[in-house]
C-alpha atoms as a PDB file:
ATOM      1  CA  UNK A   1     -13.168  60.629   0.803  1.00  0.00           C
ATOM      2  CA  UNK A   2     -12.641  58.434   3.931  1.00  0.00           C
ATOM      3  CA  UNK A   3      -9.897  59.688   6.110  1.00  0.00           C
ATOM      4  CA  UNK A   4      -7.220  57.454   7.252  1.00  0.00           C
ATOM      5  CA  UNK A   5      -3.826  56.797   9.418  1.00  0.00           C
ATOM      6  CA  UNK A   6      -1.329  55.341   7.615  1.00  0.00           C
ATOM      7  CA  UNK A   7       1.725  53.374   9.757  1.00  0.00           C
ATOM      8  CA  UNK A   8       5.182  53.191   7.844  1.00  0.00           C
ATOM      9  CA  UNK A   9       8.428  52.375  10.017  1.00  0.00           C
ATOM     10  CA  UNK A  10      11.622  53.671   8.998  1.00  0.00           C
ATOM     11  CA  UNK A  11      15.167  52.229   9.398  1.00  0.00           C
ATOM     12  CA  UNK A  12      16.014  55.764   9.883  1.00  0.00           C
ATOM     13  CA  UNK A  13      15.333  59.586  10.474  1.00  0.00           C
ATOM     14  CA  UNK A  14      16.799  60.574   6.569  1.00  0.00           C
ATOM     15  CA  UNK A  15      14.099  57.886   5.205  1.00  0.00           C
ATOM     16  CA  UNK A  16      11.841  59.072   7.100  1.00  0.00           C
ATOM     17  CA  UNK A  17      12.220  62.469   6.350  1.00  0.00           C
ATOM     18  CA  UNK A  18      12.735  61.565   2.510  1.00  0.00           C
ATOM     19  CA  UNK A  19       9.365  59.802   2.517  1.00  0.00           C
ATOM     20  CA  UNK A  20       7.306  62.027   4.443  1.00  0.00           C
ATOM     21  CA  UNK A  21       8.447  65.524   1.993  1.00  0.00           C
ATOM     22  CA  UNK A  22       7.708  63.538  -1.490  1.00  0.00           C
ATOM     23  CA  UNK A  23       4.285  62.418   0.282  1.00  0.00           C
ATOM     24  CA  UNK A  24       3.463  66.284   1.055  1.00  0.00           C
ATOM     25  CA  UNK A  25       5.013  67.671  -1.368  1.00  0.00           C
ATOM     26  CA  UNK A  26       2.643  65.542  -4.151  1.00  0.00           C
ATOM     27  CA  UNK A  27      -0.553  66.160  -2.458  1.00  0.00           C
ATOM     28  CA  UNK A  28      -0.764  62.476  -1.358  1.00  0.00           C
ATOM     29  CA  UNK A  29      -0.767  63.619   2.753  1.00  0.00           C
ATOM     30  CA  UNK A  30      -1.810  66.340   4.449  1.00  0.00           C
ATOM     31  CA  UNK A  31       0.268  65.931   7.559  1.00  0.00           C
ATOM     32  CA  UNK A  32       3.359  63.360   8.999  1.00  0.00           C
ATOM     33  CA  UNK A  33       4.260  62.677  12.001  1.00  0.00           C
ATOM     34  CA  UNK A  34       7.821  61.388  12.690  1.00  0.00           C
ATOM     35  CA  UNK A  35       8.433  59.652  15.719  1.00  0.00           C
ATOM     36  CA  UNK A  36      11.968  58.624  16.502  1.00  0.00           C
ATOM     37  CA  UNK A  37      13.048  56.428  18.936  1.00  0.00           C
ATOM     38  CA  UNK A  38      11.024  53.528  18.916  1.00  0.00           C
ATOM     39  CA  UNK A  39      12.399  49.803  18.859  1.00  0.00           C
ATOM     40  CA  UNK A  40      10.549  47.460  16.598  1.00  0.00           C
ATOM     41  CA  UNK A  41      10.811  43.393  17.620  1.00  0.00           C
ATOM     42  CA  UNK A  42       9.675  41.091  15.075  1.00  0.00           C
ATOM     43  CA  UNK A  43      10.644  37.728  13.055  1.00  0.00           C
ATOM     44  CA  UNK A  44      12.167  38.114   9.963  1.00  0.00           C
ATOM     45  CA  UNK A  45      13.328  35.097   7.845  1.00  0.00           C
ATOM     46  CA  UNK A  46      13.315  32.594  11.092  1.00  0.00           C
ATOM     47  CA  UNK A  47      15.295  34.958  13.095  1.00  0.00           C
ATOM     48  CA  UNK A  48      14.231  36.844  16.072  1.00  0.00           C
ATOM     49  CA  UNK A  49      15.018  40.570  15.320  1.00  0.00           C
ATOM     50  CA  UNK A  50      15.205  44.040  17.140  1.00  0.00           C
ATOM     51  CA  UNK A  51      15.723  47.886  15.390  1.00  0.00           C
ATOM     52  CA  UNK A  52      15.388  50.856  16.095  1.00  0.00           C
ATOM     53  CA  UNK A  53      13.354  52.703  13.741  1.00  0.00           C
ATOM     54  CA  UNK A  54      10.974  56.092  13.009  1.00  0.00           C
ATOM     55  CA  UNK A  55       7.687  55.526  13.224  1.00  0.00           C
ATOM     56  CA  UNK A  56       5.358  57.608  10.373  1.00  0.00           C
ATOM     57  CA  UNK A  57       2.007  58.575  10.776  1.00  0.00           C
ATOM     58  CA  UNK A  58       0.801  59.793   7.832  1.00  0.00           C
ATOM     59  CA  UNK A  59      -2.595  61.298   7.692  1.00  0.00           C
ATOM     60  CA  UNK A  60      -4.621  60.780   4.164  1.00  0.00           C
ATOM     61  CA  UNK A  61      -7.217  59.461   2.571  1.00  0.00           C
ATOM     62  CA  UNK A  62      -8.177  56.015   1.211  1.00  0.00           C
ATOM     63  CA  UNK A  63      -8.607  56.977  -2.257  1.00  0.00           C
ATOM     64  CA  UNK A  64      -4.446  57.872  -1.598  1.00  0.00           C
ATOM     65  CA  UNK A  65      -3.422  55.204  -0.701  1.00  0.00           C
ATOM     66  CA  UNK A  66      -2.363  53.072  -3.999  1.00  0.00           C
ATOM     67  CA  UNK A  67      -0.422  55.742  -4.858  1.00  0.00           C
ATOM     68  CA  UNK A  68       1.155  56.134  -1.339  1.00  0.00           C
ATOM     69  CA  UNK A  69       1.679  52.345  -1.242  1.00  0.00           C
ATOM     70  CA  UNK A  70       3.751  53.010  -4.438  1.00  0.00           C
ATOM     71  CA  UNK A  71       5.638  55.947  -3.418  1.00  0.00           C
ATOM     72  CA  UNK A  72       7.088  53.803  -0.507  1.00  0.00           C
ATOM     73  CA  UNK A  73       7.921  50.723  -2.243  1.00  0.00           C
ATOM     74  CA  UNK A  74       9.950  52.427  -4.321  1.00  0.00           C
ATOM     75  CA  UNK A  75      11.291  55.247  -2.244  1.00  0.00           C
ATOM     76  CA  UNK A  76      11.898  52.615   0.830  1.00  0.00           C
ATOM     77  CA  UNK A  77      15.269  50.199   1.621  1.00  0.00           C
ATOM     78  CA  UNK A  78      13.395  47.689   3.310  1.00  0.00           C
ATOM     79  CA  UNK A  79      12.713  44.131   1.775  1.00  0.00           C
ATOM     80  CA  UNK A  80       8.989  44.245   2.984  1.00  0.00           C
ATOM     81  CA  UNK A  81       8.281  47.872   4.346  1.00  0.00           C
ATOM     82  CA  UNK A  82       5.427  48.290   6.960  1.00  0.00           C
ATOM     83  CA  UNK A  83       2.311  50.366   5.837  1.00  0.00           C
ATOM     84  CA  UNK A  84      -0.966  49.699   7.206  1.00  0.00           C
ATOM     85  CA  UNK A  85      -3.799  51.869   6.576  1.00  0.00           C
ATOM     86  CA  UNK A  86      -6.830  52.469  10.028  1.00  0.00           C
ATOM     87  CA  UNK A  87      -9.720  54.068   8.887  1.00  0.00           C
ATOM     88  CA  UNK A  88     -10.560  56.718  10.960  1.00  0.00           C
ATOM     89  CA  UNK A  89     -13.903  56.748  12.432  1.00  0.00           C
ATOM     90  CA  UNK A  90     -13.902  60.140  14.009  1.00  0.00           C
ATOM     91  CA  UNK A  91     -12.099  63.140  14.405  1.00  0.00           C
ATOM     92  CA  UNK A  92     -12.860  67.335  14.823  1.00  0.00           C
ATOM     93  CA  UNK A  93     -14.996  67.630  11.153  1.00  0.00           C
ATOM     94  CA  UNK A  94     -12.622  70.706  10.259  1.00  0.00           C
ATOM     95  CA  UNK A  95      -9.499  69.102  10.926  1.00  0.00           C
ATOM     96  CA  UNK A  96     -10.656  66.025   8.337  1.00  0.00           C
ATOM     97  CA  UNK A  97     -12.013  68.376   5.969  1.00  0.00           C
ATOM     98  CA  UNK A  98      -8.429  70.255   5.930  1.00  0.00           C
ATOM     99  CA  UNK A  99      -6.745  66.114   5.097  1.00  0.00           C
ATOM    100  CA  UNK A 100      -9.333  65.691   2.280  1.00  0.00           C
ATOM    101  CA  UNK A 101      -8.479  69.816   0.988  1.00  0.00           C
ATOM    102  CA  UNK A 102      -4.995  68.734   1.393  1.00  0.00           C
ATOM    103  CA  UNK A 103      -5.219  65.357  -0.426  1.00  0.00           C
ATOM    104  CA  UNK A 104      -7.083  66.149  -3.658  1.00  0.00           C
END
């Protein structure tokens, strides 16, 4: 199992919240972090646009994340929700072995 980082924003801390206890709570993470507070600028259909948001950081496993992806699609009120997965390359061996235990 290859440990990852997943990012998902969040329009707001009850999404957030939402999202992160369904993902623990069915074995797909092991751990979220919920960041509040930061502001998000992008373009969105030809419009310059700026939110504040929650930032996720959901540690799992690659093998997860179709089923993650799936979870937030339907669980999430955005259009076109962020989630990008970044492998992780390294990390303190116990503390990976405890995502995959978590994640099975």
């Amino acid at each position: 199992m290859t440990p990852v980082i997943i990012y998902c924003t969040c329009p707001d801390i009850e999404t957030a919240r939402k999202i992160s206890r369904l993902l623990i709570s069915q074995h797909m993470a092991a751990c979220i972090n919920q960041v509040p507070g930061i502001t998000s600028i992008y373009e969105w259909e030809g419009k310059i646009e700026e939110n504040n948001e929650v930032l996720l950081l959901i540690k799992s496993t690659e093998e997860r994340f179709d089923a993650i992806q799936r979870l937030v699609i339907e669980e999430h009120s955005y259009e076109l929700p962020e989630l990008i997965a970044v492998p992780v390359s390294k990390g303190l061996p116990d503390y990976l072995d405890w995502i995959k235990e978590c994640t099975k």
